[in-house]
Protein backbone atom coordinates (compact mmCIF):
# COMPACT_ATOMS: atom_id res chain seq x y z
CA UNK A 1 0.00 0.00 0.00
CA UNK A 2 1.19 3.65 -0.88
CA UNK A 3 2.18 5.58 1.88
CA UNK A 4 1.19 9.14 1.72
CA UNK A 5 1.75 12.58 3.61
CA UNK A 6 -1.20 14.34 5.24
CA UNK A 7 -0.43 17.98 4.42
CA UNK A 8 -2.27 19.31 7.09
CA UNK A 9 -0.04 17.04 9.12
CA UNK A 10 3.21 18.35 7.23
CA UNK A 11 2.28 21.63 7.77
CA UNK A 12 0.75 20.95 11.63
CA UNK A 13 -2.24 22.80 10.83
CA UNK A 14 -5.60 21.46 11.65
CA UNK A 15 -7.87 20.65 8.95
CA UNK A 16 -10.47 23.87 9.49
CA UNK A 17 -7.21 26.13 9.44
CA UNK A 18 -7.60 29.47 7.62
CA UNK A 19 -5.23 30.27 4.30
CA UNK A 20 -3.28 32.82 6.52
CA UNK A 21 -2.16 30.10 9.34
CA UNK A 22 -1.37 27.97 6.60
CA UNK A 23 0.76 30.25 5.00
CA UNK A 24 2.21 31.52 8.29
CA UNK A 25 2.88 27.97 9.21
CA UNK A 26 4.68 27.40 5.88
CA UNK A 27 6.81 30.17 6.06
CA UNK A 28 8.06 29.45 10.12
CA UNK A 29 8.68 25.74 8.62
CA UNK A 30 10.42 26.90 5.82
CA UNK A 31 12.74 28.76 7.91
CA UNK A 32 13.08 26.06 10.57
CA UNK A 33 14.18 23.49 7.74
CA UNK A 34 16.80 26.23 6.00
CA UNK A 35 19.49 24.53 4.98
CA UNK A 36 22.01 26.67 6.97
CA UNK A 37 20.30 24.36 9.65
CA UNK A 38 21.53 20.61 8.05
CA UNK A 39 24.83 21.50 7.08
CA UNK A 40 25.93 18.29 5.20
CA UNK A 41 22.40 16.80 4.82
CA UNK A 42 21.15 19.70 2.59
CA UNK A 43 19.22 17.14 0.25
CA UNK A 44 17.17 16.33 3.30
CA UNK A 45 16.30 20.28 3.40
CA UNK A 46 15.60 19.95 -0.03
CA UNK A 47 12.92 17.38 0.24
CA UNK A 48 11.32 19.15 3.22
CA UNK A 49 11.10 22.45 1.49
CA UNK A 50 9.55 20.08 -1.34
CA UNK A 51 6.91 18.86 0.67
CA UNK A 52 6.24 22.02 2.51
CA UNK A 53 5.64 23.73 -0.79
CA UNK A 54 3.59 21.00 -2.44
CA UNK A 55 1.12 21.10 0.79
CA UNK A 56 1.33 25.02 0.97
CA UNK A 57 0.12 24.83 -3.07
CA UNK A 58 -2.63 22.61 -2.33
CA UNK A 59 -3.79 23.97 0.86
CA UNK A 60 -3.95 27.27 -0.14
CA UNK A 61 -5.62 27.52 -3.22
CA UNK A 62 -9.53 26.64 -2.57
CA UNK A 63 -10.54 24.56 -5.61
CA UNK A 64 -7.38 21.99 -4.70
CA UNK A 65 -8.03 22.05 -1.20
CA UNK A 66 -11.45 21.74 -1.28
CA UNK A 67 -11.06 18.28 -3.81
CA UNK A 68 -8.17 17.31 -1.72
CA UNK A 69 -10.13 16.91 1.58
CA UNK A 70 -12.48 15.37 -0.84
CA UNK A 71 -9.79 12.34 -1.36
CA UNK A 72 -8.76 12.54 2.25
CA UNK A 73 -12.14 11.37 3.20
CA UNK A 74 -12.92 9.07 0.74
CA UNK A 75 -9.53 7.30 1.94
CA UNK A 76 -10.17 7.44 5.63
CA UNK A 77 -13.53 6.00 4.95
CA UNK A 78 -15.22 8.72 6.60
CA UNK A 79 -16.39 11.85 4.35
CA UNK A 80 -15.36 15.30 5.53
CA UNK A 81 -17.76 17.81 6.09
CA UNK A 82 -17.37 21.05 3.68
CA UNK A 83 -15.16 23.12 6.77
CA UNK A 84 -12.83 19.92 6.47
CA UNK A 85 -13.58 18.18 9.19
CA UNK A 86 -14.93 14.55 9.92
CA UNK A 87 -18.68 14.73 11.09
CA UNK A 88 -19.58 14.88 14.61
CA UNK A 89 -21.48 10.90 15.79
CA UNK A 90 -22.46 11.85 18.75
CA UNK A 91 -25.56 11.06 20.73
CA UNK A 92 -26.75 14.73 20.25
CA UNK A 93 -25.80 15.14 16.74
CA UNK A 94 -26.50 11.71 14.69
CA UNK A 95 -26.27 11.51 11.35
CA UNK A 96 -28.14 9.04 8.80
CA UNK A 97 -25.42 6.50 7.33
C-alpha cells in the first residue's frame, strides 16, 4: 500500500485552518528546515522544502483544497464535512449512514 503525507499534518495545521495560518505555518517551517540548519544533509532540506511547498500549493488555493479533503475522506472511509472536518457521531448530533 502507498504511503502518503497528510499535508495538514506536514504543515501541523488542523484541517479547518484558515489560508493565513497555513501560509504563516509554511513560512516558520520553511525557515526552521533552511538549509544553513543541516549543514551536510542539505538534500534532506531539499525534500522538506519540497513537501512544505507542495502542501502550501494545495492547501492554499480553494478549488485543490477543497477536492483534496475530498480524497482525504474518501480514503479514511469517513467523508469530511465542507469546513474539512470529519462529522460529529455523537448522541446529540447523529447523522443518517
Amino acid at each position: 500500500m502507498h504511503q502518503y503525507k497528510n499535508y495538514y499534518d506536514v504543515l501541523k495545521v488542523t484541517a479547518d485552518a484558515p489560508i493565513v495560518v497555513i501560509q504563516a505555518a509554511f513560512k516558520a517551517l520553511m525557515q526552521l528546515n533552511h538549509p544553513d540548519h543541516f549543514e551536510g544533509r542539505e538534500d534532506e532540506s531539499v525534500m522538506i522544502a519540497m513537501q512544505l511547498r507542495e502542501a502550501c500549493d494545495v492547501l492554499t488555493n480553494p478549488a485543490t483544497r477543497e477536492q483534496y479533503d475530498r480524497w482525504l475522506g474518501k480514503e479514511s472511509g469517513t467523508p469530511l464535512e465542507a469546513n474539512g472536518q470529519q462529522p460529529c457521531l455523537n448522541a446529540t448530533n447523529k447523522q443518517a449512514a
